[in-house]
Every structure is written in C-alpha cells, then in structure tokens.
Protein backbone atom coordinates (compact mmCIF):
# COMPACT_ATOMS: atom_id res chain seq x y z
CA UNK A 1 -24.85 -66.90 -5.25
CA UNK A 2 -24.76 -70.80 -3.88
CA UNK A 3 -21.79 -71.57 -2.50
CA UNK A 4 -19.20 -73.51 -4.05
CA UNK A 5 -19.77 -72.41 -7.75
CA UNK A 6 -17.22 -69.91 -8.43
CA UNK A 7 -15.04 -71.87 -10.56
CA UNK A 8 -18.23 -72.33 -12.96
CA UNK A 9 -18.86 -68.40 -12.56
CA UNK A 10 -15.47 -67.34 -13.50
CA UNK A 11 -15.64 -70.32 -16.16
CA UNK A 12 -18.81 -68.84 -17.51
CA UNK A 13 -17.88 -65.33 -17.11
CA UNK A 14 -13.90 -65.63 -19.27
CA UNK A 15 -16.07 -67.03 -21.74
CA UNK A 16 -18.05 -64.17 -22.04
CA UNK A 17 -15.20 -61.88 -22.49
CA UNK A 18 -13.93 -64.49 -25.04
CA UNK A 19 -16.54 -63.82 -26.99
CA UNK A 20 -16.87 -60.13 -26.46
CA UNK A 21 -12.95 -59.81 -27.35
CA UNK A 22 -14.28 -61.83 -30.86
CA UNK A 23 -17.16 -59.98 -31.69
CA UNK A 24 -17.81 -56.22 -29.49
CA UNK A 25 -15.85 -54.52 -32.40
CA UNK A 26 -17.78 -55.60 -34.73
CA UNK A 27 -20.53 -52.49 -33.68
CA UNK A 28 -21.15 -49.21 -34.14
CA UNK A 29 -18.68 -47.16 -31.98
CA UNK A 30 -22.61 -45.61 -31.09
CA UNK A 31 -23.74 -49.01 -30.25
CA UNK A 32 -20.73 -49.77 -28.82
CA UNK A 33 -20.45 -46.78 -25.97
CA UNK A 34 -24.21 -47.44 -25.11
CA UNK A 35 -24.12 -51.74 -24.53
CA UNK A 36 -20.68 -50.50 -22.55
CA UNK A 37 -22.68 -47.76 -20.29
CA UNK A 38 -25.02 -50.28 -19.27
CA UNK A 39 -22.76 -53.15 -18.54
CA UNK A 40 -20.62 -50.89 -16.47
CA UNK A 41 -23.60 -50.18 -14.89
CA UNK A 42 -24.65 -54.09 -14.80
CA UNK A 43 -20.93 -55.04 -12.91
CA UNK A 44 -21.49 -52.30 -10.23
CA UNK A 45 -24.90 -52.59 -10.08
CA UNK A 46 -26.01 -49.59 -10.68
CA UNK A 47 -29.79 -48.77 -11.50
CA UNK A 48 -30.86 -47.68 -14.90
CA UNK A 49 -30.08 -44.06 -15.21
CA UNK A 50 -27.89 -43.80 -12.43
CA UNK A 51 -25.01 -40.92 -12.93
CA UNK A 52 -21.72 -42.16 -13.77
CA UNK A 53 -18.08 -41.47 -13.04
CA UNK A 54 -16.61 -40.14 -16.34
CA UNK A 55 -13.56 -40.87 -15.14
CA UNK A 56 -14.11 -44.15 -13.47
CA UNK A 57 -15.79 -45.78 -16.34
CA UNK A 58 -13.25 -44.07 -18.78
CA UNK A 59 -10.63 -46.55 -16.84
CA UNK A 60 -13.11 -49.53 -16.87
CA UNK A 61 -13.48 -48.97 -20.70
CA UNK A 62 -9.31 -49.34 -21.28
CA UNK A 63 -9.14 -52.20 -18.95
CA UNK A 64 -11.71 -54.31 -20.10
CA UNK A 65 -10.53 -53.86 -23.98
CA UNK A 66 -6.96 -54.64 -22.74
CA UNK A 67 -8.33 -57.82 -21.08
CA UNK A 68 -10.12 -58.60 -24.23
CA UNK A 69 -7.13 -58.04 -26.33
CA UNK A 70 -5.66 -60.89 -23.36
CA UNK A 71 -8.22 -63.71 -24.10
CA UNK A 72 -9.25 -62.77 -28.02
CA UNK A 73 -7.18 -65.98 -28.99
CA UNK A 74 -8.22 -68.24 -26.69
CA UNK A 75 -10.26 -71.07 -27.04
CA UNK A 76 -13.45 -71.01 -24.83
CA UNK A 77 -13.18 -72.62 -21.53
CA UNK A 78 -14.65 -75.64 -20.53
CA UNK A 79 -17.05 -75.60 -17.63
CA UNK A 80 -16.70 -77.31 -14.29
CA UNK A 81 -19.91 -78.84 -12.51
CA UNK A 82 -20.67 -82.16 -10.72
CA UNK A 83 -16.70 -83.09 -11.00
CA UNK A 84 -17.12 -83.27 -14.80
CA UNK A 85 -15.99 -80.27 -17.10
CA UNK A 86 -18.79 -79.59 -19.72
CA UNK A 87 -18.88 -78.18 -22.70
CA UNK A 88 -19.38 -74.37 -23.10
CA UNK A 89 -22.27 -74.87 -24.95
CA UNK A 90 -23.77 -77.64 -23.68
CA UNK A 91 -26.52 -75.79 -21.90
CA UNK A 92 -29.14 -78.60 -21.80
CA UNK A 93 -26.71 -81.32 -19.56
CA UNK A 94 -25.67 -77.63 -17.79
CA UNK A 95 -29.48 -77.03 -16.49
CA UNK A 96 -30.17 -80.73 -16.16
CA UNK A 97 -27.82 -80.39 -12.85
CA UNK A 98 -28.11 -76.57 -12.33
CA UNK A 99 -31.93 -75.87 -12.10
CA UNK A 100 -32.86 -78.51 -8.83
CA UNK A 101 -30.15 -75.81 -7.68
CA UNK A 102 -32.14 -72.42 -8.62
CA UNK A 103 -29.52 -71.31 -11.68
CA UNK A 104 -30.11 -71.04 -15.22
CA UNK A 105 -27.38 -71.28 -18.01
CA UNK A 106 -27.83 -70.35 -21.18
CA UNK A 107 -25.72 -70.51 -24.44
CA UNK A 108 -26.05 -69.90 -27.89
CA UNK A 109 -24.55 -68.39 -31.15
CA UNK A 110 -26.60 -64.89 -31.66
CA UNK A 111 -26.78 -62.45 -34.92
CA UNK A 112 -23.65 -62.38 -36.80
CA UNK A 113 -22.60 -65.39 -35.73
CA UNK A 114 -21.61 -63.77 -32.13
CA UNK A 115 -21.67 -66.37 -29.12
CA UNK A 116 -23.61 -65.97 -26.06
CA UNK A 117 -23.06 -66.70 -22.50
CA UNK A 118 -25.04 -66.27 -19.02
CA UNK A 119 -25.92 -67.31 -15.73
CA UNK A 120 -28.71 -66.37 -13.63
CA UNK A 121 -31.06 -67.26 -11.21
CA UNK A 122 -34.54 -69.18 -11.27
CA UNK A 123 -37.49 -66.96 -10.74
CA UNK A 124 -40.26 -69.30 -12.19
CA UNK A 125 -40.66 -72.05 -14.50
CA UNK A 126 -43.72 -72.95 -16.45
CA UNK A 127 -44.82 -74.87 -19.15
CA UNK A 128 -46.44 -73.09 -22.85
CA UNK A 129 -47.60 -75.44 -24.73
CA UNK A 130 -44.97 -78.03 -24.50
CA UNK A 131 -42.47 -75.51 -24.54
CA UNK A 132 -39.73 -75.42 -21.49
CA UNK A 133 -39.72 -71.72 -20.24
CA UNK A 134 -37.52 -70.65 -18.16
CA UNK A 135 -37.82 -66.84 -16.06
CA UNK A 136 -34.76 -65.64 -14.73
CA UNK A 137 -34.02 -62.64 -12.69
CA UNK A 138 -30.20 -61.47 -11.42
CA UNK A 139 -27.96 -62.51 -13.34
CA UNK A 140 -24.59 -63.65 -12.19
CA UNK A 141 -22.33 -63.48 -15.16
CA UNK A 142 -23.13 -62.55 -18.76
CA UNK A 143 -21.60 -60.66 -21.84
CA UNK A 144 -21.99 -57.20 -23.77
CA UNK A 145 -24.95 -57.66 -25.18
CA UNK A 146 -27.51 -58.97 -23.26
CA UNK A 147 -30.37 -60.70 -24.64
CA UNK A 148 -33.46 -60.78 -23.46
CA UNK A 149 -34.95 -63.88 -24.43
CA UNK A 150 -34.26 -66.59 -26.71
CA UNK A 151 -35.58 -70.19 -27.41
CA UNK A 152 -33.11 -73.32 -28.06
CA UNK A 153 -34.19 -77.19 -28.45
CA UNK A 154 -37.43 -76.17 -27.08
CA UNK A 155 -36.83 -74.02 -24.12
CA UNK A 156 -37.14 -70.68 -23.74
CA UNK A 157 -35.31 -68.47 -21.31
CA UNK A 158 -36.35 -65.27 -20.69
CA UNK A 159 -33.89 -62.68 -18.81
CA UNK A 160 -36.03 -60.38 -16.92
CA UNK A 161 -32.69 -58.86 -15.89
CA UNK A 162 -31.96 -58.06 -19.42
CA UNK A 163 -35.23 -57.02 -20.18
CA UNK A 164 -35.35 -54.25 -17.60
CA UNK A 165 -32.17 -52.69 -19.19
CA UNK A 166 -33.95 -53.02 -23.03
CA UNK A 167 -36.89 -51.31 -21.38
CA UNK A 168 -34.77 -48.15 -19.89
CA UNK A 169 -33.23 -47.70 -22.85
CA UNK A 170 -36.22 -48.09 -24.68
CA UNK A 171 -37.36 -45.01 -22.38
CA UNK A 172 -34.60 -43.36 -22.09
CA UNK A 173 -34.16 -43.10 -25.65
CA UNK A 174 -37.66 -41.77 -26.24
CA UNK A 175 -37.44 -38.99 -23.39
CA UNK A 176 -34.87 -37.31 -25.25
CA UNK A 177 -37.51 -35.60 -28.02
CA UNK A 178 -40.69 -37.23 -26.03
CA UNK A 179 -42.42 -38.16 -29.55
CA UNK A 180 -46.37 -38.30 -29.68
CA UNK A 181 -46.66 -42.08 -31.09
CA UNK A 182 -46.50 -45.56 -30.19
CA UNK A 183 -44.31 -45.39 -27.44
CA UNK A 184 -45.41 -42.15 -25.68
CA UNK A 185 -49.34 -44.30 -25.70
CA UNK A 186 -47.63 -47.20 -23.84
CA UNK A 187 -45.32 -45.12 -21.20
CA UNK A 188 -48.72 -43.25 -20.36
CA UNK A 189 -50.49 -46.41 -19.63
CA UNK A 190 -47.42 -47.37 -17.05
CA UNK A 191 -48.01 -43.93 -15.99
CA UNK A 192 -43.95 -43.57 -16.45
CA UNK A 193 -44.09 -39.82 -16.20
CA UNK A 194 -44.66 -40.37 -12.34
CA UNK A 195 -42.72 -42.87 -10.81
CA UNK A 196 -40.36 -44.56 -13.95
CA UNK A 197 -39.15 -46.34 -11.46
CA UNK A 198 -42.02 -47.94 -10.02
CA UNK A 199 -42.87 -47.96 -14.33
CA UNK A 200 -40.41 -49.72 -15.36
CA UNK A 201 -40.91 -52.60 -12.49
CA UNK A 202 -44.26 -53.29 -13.80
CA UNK A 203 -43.18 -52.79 -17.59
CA UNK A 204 -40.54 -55.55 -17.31
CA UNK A 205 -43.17 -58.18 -15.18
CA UNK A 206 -45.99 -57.58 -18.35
CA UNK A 207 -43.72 -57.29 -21.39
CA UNK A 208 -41.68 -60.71 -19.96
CA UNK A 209 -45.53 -62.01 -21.05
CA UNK A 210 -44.99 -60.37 -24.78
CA UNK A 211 -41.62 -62.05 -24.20
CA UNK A 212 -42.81 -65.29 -24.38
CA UNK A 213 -45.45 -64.63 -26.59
CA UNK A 214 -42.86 -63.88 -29.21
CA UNK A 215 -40.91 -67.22 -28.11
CA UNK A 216 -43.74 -69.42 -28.60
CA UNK A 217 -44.24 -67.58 -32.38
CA UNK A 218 -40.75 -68.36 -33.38
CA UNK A 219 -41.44 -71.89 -31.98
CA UNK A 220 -44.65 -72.02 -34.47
CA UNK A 221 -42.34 -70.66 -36.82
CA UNK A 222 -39.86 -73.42 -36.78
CA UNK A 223 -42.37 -75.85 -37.18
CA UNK A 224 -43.91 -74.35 -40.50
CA UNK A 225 -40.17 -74.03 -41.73
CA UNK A 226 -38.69 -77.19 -40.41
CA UNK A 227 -34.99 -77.55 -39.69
CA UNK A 228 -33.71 -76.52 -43.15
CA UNK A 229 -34.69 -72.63 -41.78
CA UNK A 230 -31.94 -72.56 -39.18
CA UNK A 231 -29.17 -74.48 -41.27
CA UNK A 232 -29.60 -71.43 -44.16
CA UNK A 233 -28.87 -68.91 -41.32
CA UNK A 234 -25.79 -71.08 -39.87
CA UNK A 235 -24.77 -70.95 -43.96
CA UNK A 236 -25.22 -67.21 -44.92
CA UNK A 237 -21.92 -65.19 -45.25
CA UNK A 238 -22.97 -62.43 -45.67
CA UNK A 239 -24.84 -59.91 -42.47
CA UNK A 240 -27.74 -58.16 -45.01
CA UNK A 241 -29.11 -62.04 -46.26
CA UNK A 242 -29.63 -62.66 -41.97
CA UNK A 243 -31.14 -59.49 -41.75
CA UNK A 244 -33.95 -60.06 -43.90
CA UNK A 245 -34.19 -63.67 -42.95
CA UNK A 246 -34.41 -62.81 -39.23
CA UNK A 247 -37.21 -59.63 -40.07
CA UNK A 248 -39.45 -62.02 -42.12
CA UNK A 249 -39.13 -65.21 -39.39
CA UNK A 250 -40.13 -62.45 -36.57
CA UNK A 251 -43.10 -60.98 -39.23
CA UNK A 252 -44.29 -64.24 -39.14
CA UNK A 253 -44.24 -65.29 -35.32
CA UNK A 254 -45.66 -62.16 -34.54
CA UNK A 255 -48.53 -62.95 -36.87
CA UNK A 256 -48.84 -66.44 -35.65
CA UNK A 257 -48.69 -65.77 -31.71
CA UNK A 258 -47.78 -62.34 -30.44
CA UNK A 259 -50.20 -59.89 -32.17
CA UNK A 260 -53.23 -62.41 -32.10
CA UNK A 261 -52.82 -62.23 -28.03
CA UNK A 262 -52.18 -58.86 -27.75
CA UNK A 263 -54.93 -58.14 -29.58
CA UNK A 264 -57.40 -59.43 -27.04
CA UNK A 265 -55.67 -58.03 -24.01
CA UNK A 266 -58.30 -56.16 -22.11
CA UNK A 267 -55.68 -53.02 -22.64
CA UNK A 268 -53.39 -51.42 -25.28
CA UNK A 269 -50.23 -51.25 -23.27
CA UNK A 270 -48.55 -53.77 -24.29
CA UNK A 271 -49.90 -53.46 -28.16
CA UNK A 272 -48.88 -50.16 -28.18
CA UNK A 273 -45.18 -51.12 -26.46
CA UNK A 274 -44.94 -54.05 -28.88
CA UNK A 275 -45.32 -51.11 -32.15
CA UNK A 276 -43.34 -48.52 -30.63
CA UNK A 277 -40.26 -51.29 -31.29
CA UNK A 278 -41.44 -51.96 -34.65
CA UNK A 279 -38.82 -50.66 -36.73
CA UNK A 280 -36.32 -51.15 -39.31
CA UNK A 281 -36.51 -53.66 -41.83
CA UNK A 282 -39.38 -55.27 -40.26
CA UNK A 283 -41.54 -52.19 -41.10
CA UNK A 284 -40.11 -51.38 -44.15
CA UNK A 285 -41.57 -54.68 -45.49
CA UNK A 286 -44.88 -55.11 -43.74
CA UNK A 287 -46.13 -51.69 -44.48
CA UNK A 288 -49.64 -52.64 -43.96
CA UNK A 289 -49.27 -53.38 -40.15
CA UNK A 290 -48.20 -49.85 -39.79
CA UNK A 291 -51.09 -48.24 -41.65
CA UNK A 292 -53.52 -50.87 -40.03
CA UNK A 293 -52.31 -49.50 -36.43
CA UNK A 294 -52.68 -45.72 -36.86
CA UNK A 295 -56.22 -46.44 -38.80
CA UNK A 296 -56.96 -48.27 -35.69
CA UNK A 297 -55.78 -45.47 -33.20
CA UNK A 298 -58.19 -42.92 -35.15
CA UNK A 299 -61.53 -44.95 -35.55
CA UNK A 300 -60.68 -46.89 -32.25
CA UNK A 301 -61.37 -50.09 -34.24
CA UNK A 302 -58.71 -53.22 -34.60
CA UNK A 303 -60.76 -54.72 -37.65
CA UNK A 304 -57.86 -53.19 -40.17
CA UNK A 305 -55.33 -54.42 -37.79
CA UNK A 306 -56.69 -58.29 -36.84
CA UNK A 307 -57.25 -58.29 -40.68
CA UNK A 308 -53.55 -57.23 -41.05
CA UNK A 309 -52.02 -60.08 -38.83
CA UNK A 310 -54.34 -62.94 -40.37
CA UNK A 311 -53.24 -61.96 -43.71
CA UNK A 312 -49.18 -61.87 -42.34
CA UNK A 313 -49.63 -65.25 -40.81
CA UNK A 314 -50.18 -66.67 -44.56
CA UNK A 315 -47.71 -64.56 -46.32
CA UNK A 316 -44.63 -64.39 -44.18
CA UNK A 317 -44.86 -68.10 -44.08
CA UNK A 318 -44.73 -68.37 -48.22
CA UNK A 319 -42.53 -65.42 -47.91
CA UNK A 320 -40.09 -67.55 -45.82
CA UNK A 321 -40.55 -71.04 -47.98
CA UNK A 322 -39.49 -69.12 -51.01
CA UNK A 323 -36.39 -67.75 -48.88
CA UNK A 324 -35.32 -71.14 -48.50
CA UNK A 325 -35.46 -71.72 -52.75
CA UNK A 326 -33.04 -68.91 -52.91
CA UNK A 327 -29.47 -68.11 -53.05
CA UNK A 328 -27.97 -66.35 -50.40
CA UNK A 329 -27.17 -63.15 -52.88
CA UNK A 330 -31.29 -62.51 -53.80
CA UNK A 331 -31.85 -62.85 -50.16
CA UNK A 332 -29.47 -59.89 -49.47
CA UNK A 333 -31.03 -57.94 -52.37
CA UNK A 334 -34.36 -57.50 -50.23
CA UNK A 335 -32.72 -55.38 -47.74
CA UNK A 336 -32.07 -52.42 -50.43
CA UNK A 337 -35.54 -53.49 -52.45
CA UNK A 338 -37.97 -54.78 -49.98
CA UNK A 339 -40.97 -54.36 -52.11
CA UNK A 340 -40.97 -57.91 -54.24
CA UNK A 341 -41.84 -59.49 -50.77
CA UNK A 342 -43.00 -56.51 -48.42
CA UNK A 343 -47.14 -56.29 -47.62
C-alpha cells in the first residue's frame, strides 16, 4: 500500500461496512454464509479453498455483525485525498488524483439498490473503443459482495481480484456432483483437474477478456437505450421488475459484443465458461441460445448458434424499448411468465 493513505483506506473501508450493515441481510442466509466464507478468507488472505477455523471465523462472523449493527445508521463517510474530503461517490475526481499513483477507486449503487465500495491497485490500463478500462489486481479495501466488473460514465473497471474468487466458486460449486455440461467442457480445457491452482491463474487472466467483452456490450447497450434505460432501474420498487430488466439488458450485450467474439476465438474455453454461467432468468427467456449450443456441441457446427446471437441482437433491443413503454407492474409479471418476450 503507498504510504500515507490510510485515512482514505479506513475512509473507504467504514464505508463498506456502512453499506454492508444496510444491505448484507437482505440475502439468503445460503448466500449469506458463502459471500462471508470468502471475505473472511479475503481479510486474512487466505487462498481459495483454504481450510478454515470453525471456530475462528464463527467469532469473526459475531464481530463483524456487531460492528455492522455499530455503523448501520451512519451516514457514509467522506473521503480524504489531496487535503480535500471527497465525496463517497465521487469516483471520477477520486481516480483523477489516485491513478498517476497506481490505485483504483470505484463506487457505485449495485442490484437492489445496494452501494458499492473498493480500492485496489493498477495492473493495466487500456483503451476499447473509447471506453476507459481499468484492470485491477489486490485489492485494498472492499465490501461483501465483490463485483467483478462494472462500467460507470464510460469506464470500466475490472477486479481481477474479485474475479478469481467468482471463478473458485464457480469451480468449487461444480466439483461437488462434477456435472457432464458446459462447465465440466471449459475446466477440461484449463486442464483444472491437474493443477486448479495453476487453472484458475490462467482462468481469471482469459475470462478478465470475456470481462470486458461483456462491459463494452452493456456500453453498446446504453447507447441503443439511451439514458431513459438507467433512470427506469433507479425508479423500480419493486426487486422482480430489475430482475428482468437486468436479464434482457445482459441478453442483449451479450448478443451485441460478447458472443460475436467468443465465437471466433480460435478455442471453446471461454464459450463454453461463458454458458456454463448462463442461468436463471436469462435462460429461461432466451431458450433458443440454449438449444443452439448443445446442437452445436453434437454436429460441431456454430451456424445454429451465430444464427442465435444475430437474431438476439435485434430482439433484446425491441424487447428492451418496449420495457421502457411499460409500467413497472408488467415488467415484474415476466419473471413468473417469461414467454410473451422470451426467444
């Protein structure tokens, strides 16, 4: 860490547990034990799947709620850099002084409404087609949930940090039963089984690629949508209208940017990686991706599939313009009937 920021760490850090006092209730007491495992893990850096000290993180569990319970009602704190105290989520005058110094801040309101804070270090920066992308690597302070990558005002800041721990999990999760499919194809081609280690260091170097691939989709996104997109999310009260808003939005950046690159990757890994996370309500109404993949698996042609993604591109964008004609309650209707919009 440079020297002489730990006021802005500790700043950055109480307003992460701010936020996670607000909002880490709000999950499944499943979810919940599972984001907690890994940021014990995260604080004592610990590698993924390291054994841990029932007892030890039993104690860290009741502390960190009780300091939680401390700060819940507190306003977030502002943050001190360059003698000035900055707004918490003023993240682009934050990097203006931070990045000449190798740090990254980033801040943002999430799903549900939940705020997001972290710092971490420059790895790499790089231009994508006028967008500002940002790599980092350790990260230095951060809350439950760790996200790993999101775009704001036209940078994008991917958390490689964050992206290892998706990627255990991601692993872990799959070892249990060890399920022919999507995600067995892709471990193989990391050759996982061997070294996961060694696996999931070059998993997290490639898929911070499909990363930004995604990034730069959502970017195409907003453009086809225009601002009126992000002030219906800000306005939705409800969690099941976001839901469907956020599955058709990612539909349709896939369909614009991710799929059409991964598609003409000399290898399947990252295809493969990309449908083994294809799930939930993103599936369930895009049903034709899904077929178009395991057609392409048994004839070892992607004709089915390229044909699937042009044909998304077109109707996840009319999908989403017709979102924005409707009330909040229709939106939310999609999520137990899918079909009116699904292809």
């Amino acid at each position: 860490m440079i020297a002489g920021l730990a006021p802005l760490l500790a700043a950055v850090q109480r307003n992460c547990h701010i936020a996670d006092a607000r909002h880490a209730r709000e999950m499944t007491l499943c979810t919940y034990l599972l984001e907690m495992r890994e940021f014990y893990r995260w604080e004592n850096e610990l590698p993924p799947g390291a054994p841990l000290p029932r007892a030890d993180i039993g104690n860290w569990i009741t502390e960190r709620e009780a300091l939680w319970e401390s700060v819940a009602d507190q306003e977030f704190t502002p943050l001190p850099l360059a003698g000035a105290q900055h707004d918490p989520f003023a993240a682009i005058a934050m990097n203006e002084a931070l990045l000449p110094q190798g740090l990254v801040y980033g801040a943002g309101i999430g799903r549900f409404g939940k705020p997001h804070f972290f710092l971490g270090r420059l790895a790499r920066r790089e231009d994508h087609d006028g967008l500002d992308v940002l790599v980092c690597d350790c990260e230095y302070a951060r809350d439950l949930t760790a996200i790993p990558a999101a775009m704001q005002s036209g940078t994008v800041i991917v958390r490689r940090e964050a992206l290892g721990q998706w990627l255990w999990e991601k692993a872990e999760a799959w070892g249990m039963k060890r399920k022919a499919g999507a995600m067995a194809r892709a471990l193989a081609a990391y050759d996982y089984d061997a070294d996961p280690a060694a696996a999931l260091a070059r998993m997290t170097e490639r898929e911070t690629e499909t990363l930004i691939l995604h990034e730069r989709g959502e970017h195409a996104a907003g453009r086809l949508l225009g601002p009126e997109w992000k002030e219906m999310i800000a306005g939705f009260t409800t969690r099941r209208a976001e839901i469907v808003a956020r599955a058709v939005r990612d539909n349709l950046a896939d369909c614009l940017v991710t799929l059409p690159a991964l598609l003409v990757q000399p290898d399947d890994a990252s295809l493969n990686f990309w449908f083994a996370n294809f799930d939930g309500l993103r599936r369930e109404l895009f049903p034709r991706l899904a077929a178009a993949y395991e057609t392409g698996k048994v004839s070892r042609g992607d004709t089915p599939l390229r044909e699937a993604v042009a044909a998304g591109a077109d109707h996840w964008r009319d999908v989403a313009l017709r979102l924005l004609a409707q009330d909040e309650t229709c939106i939310a209707e999609f999520v137990a009937t899918p079909a009116p919009i699904a292809l």
